[in-house]
Protein backbone atom coordinates (compact mmCIF):
# COMPACT_ATOMS: atom_id res chain seq x y z
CA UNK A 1 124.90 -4.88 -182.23
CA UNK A 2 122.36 -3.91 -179.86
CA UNK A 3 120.30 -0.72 -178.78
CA UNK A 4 121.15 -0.92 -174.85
CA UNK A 5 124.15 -2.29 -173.13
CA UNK A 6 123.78 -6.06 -171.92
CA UNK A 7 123.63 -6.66 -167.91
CA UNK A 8 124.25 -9.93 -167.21
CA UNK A 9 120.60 -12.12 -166.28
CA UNK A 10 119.78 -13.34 -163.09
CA UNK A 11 117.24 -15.50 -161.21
CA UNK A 12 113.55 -15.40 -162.00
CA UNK A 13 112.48 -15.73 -159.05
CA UNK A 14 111.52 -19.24 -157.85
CA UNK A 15 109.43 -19.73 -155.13
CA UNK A 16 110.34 -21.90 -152.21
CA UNK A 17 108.45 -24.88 -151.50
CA UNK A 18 105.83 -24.56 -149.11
CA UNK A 19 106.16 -20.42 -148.40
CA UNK A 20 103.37 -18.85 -147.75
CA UNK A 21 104.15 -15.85 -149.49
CA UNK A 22 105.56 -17.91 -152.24
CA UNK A 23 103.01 -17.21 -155.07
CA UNK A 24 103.84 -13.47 -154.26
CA UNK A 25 107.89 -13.98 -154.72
CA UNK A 26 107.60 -15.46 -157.54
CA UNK A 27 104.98 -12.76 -159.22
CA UNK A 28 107.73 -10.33 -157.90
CA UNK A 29 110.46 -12.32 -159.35
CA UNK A 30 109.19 -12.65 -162.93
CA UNK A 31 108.40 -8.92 -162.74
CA UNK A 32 112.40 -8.03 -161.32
CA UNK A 33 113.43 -10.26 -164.18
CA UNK A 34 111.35 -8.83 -166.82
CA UNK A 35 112.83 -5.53 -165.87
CA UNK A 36 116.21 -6.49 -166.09
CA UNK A 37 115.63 -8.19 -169.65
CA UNK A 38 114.31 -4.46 -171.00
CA UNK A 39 117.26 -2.68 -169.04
CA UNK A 40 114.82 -0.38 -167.08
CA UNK A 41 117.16 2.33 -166.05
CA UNK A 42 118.21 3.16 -169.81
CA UNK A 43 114.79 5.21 -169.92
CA UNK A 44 117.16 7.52 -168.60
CA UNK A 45 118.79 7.99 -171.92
CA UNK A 46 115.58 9.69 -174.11
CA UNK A 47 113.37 10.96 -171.14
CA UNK A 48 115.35 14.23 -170.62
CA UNK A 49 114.82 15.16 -173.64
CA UNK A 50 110.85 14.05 -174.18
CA UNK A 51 111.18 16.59 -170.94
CA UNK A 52 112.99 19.36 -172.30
CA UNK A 53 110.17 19.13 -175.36
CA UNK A 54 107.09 19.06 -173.18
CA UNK A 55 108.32 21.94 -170.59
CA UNK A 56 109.42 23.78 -173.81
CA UNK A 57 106.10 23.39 -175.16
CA UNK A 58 104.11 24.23 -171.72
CA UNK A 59 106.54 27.59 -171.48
CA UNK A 60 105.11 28.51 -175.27
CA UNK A 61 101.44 27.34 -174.58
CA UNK A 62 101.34 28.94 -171.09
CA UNK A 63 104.32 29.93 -169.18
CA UNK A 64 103.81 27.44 -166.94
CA UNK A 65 104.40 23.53 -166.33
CA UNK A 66 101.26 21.23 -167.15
CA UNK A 67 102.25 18.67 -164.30
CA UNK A 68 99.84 16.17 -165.49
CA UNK A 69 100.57 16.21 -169.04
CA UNK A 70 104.61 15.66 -167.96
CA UNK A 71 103.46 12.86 -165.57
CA UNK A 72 101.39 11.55 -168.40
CA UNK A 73 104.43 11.85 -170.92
CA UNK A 74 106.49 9.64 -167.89
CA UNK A 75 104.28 7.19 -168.39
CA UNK A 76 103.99 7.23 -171.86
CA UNK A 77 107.45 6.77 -172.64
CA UNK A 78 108.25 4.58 -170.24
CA UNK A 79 106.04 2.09 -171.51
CA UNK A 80 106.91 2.63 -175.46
CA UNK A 81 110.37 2.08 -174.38
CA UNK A 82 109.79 -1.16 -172.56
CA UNK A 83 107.68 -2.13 -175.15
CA UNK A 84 110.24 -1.86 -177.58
CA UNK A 85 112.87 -3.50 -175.30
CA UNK A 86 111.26 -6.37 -174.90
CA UNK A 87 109.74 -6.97 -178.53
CA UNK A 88 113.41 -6.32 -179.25
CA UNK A 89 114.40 -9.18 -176.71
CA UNK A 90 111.74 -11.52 -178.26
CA UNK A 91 112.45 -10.91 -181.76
CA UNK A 92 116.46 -11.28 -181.54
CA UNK A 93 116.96 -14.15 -178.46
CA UNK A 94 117.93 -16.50 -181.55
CA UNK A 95 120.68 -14.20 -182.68
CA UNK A 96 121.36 -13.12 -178.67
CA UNK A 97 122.05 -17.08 -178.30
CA UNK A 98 124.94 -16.51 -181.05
CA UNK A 99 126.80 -13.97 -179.53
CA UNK A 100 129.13 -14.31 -177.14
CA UNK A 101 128.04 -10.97 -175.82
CA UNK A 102 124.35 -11.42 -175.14
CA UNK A 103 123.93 -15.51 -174.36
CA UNK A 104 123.86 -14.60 -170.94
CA UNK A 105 120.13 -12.34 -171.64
CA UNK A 106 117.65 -13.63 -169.97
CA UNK A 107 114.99 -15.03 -172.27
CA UNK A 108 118.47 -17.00 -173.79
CA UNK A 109 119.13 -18.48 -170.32
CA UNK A 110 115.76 -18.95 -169.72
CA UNK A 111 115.60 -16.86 -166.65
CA UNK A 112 112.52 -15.01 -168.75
CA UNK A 113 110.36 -17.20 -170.31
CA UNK A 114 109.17 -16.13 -173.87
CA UNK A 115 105.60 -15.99 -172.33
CA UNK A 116 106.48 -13.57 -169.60
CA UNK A 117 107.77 -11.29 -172.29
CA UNK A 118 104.79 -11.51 -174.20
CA UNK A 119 102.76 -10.22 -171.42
CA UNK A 120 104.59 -7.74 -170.55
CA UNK A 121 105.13 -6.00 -173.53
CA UNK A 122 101.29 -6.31 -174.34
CA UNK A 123 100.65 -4.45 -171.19
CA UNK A 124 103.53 -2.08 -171.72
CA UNK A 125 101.99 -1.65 -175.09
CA UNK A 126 98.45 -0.96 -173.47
CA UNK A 127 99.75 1.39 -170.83
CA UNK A 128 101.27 3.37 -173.33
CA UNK A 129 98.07 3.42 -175.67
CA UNK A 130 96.14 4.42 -172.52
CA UNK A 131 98.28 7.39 -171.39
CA UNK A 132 97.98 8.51 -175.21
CA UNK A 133 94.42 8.71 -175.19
CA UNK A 134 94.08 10.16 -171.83
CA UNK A 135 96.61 13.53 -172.87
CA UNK A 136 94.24 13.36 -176.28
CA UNK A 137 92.84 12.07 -179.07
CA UNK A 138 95.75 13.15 -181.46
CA UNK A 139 97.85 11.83 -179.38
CA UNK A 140 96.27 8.26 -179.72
CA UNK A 141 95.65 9.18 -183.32
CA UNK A 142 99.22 9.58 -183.52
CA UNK A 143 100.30 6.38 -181.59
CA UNK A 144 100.54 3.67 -184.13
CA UNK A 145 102.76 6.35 -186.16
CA UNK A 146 105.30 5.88 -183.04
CA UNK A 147 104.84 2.15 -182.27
CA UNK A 148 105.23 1.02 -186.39
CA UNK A 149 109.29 1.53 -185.87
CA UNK A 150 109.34 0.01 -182.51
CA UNK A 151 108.36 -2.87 -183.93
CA UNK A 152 110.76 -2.41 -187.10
CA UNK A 153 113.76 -1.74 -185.45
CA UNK A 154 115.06 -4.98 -184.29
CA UNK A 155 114.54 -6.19 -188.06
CA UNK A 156 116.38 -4.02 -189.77
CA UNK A 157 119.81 -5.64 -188.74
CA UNK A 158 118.23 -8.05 -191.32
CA UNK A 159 117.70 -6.13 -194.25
CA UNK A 160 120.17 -3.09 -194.10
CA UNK A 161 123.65 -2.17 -192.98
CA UNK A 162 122.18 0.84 -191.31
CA UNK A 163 119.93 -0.56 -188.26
CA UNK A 164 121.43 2.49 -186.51
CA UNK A 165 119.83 4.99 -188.35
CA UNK A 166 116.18 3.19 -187.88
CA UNK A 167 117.01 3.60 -184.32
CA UNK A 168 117.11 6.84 -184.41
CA UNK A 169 114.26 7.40 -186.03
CA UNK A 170 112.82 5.62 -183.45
CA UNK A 171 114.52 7.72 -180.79
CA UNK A 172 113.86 10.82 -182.73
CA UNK A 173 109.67 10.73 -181.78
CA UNK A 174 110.29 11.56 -178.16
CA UNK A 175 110.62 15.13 -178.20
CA UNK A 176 108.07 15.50 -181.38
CA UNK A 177 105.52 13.20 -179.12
CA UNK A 178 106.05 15.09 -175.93
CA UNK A 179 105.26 18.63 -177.71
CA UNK A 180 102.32 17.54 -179.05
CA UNK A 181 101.26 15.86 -176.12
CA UNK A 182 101.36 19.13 -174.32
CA UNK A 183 100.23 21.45 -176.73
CA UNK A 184 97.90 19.33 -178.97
CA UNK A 185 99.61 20.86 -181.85
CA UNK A 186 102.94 20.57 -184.36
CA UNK A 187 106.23 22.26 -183.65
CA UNK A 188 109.19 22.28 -186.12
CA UNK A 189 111.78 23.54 -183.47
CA UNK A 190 110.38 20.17 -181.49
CA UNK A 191 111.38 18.05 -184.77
CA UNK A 192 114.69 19.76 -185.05
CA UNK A 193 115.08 18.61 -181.37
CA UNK A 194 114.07 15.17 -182.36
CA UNK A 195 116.32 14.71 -185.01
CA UNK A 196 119.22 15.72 -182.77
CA UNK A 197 118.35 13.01 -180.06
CA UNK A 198 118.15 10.35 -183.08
CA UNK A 199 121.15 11.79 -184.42
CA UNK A 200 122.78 11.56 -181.41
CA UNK A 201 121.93 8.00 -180.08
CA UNK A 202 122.00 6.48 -183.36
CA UNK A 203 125.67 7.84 -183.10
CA UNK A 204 126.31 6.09 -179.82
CA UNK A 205 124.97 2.52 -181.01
CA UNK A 206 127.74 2.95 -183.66
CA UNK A 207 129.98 3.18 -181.35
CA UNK A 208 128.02 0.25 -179.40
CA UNK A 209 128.05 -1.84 -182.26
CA UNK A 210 131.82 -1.99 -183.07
CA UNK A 211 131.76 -4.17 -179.96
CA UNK A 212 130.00 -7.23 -182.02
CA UNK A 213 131.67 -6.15 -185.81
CA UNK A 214 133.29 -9.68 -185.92
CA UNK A 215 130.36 -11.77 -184.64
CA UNK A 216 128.11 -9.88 -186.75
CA UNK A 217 129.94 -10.55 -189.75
CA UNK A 218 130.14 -14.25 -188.86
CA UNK A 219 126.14 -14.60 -187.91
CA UNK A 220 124.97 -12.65 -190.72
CA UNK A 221 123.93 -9.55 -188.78
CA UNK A 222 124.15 -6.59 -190.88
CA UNK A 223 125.65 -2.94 -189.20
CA UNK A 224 128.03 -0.04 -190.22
CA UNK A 225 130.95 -1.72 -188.04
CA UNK A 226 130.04 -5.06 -189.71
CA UNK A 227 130.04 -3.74 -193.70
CA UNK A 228 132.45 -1.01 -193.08
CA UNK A 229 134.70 -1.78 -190.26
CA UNK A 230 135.36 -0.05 -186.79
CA UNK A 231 137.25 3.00 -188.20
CA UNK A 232 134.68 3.33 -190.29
CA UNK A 233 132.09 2.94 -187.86
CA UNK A 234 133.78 5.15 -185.24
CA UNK A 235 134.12 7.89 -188.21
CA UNK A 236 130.24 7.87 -189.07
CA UNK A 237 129.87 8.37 -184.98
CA UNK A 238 131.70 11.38 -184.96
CA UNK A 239 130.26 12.84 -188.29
CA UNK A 240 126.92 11.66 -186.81
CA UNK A 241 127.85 13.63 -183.21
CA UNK A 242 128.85 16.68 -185.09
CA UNK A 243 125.29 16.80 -186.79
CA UNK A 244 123.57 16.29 -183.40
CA UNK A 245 125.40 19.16 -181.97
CA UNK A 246 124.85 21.45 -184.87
CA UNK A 247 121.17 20.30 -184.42
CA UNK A 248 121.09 21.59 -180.70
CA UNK A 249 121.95 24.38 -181.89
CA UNK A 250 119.55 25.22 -184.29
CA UNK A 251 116.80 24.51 -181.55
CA UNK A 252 118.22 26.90 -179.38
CA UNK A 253 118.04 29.08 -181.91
CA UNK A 254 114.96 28.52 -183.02
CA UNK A 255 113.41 28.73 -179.41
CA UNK A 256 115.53 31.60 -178.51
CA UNK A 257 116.90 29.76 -175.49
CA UNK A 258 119.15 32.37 -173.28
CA UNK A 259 122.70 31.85 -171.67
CA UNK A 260 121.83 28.34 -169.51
CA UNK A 261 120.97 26.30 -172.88
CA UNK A 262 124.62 27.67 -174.52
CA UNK A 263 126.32 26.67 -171.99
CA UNK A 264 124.36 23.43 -171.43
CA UNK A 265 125.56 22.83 -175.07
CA UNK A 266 129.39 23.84 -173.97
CA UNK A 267 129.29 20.85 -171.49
CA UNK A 268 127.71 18.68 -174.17
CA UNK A 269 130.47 19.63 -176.53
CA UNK A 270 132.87 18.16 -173.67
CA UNK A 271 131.20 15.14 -172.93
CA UNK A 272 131.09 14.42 -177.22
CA UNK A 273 134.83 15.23 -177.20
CA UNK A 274 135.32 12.23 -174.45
CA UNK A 275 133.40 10.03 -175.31
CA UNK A 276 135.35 9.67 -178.61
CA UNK A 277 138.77 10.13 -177.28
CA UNK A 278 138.14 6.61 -175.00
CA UNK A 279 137.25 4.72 -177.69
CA UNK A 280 139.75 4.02 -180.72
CA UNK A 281 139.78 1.37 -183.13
CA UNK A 282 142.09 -0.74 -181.41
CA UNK A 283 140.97 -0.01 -177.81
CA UNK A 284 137.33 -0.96 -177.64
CA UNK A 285 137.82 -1.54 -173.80
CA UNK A 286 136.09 1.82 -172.86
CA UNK A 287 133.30 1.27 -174.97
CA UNK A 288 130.80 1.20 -172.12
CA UNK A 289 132.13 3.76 -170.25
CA UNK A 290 131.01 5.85 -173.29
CA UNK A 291 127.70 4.29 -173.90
CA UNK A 292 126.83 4.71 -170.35
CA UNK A 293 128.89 7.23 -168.64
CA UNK A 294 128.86 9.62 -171.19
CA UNK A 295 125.80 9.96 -173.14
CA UNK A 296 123.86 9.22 -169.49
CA UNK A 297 125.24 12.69 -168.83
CA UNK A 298 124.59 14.48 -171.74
CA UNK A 299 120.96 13.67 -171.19
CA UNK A 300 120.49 14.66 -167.91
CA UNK A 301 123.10 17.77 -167.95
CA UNK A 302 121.47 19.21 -170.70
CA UNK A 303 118.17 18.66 -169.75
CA UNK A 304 119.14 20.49 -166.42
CA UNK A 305 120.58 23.51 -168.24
CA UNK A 306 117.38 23.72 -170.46
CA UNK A 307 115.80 23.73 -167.36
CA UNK A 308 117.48 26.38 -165.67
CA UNK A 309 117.21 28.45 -168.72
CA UNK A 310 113.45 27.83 -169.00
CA UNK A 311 113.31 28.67 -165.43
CA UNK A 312 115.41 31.99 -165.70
CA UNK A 313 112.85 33.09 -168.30
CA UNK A 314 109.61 32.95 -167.02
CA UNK A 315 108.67 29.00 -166.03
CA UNK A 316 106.74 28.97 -163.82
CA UNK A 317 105.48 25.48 -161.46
């Protein structure tokens, strides 16, 4: 069970003897590695949403886009997430060395040594802090509030059978986080918006999780797929999916977002619909395609059509 798919580790970089520039390729090479082991490119799964929050919230405040705040809020959760990916990596390589699945990660192969991921979550960790304080001081009043379940998440596999629904909670403080940083102040229809992205990728590690149901079971890790079985598991997803999308639309509502966001949500629809149709209890084959494909485009579609309807009513650059 695991919060981002698992890409197979590589080198870490070693140097070759006598190079000149060898002290540089191998400070290059621990930093390529470290970015494979906290799967870089999946920031691509909650930043279009932290963006449709903070534009939302600049449109309200303004009518027009703060560009530093958004570059700020780039930062910002760039580094949470990597700071979460690799505590997560750190915390679970003993149960990654288990499974089938994820020996091949690299602080199990050794391609990332346990030190290297110790620094670079601490500066992940510090970035983020820093970008926090620089957008305000309720932001950075508000940081430890966002970093306690970073931290939690990859023990809760431990203690309860539903690690996916700390995950989401987790998930769920991008949108809230990019509001406030924007705005310096609350917003439910930014919490509604939150709870749908936690809804909805606590719904896709369900799915993600069937994958290890059997290991699980046999290592002692605890998930829905694990204590209830796939069908089970693959039932909560689509319960879960059909709260996320009634949760769009509540925000849509509540921001009185025009034609672009409804049809934004038609295309999400679609994409929900597939990604459930590939993956049945007894073909788990497509299971990727789903976690990647799939909810990859739902993040960045709809974040496009909020943008266009932002846009089409007043946004200005």
């Amino acid at each position: 069970m695991s919060d981002a798919a698992f890409l197979p580790g590589a080198s870490g970089g070693a140097t070759r003897p006598g190079g000149g520039g060898g002290g540089q390729e191998h400070a290059v090479g621990h930093v390529r590695a470290f970015l494979r082991l906290v799967v870089i490119e999946h920031s691509v799964f909650a930043l279009p949403f932290a963006y449709i929050a903070a534009l939302a919230g600049s449109f309200a405040a303004s009518g027009s886009v703060h560009w530093a705040d958004l570059g700020l809020v780039t930062i910002a959760m760039v580094a949470a997430r990597t700071f979460a990916m690799a505590a997560n990596r750190i915390i679970d390589r003993a149960i990654d060395a288990r499974n089938p699945r994820t020996a091949g990660r690299e602080l199990v192969t050794g391609a990332v040594s346990v030190r290297t991921a110790v620094v670079g979550s601490v500066v992940a960790l510090g970035v983020f802090l820093a970008a926090a304080a620089t957008l305000s001081w309720l932001c950075l009043a508000l940081a430890p509030i966002a970093v306690a379940p970073l931290v939690i998440y990859p023990y809760a596999k431990r203690f309860t059978d539903f690690p996916h629904a700390v995950l989401g909670i987790v998930q769920a403080a991008a949108p809230i986080g990019a509001w406030i940083a924007v705005t310096d102040h609350w917003s439910w229809a930014a919490f509604v918006l939150g709870l749908a992205v936690g809804a909805w990728i606590g719904g896709f590690d369900l799915i993600y999780a069937c994958q290890d149901a059997e290991i699980d079971r046999r290592i002692g890790v605890r998930s829905v797929p694990a204590r209830f079985g796939i069908r089970g598991a693959l039932l909560g997803s689509t319960v879960t999916h059909v709260v996320t999308f009634a949760l769009f639309v509540a925000y849509g509502l509540m921001e009185n977002n025009g034609a672009w966001w409804w049809a934004g949500l038609a295309v999400t629809a679609a994409a929900f619909s597939y990604e459930h149709v590939i993956v049945s209890p007894k073909d788990l084959s497509r299971v990727n395609r789903a976690f990647l494909t799939a909810n990859g485009f739902v993040g960045i579609a709809l974040f496009a059509f909020a943008l266009a309807d932002l846009i089409s009513r007043g946004l200005s650059a």
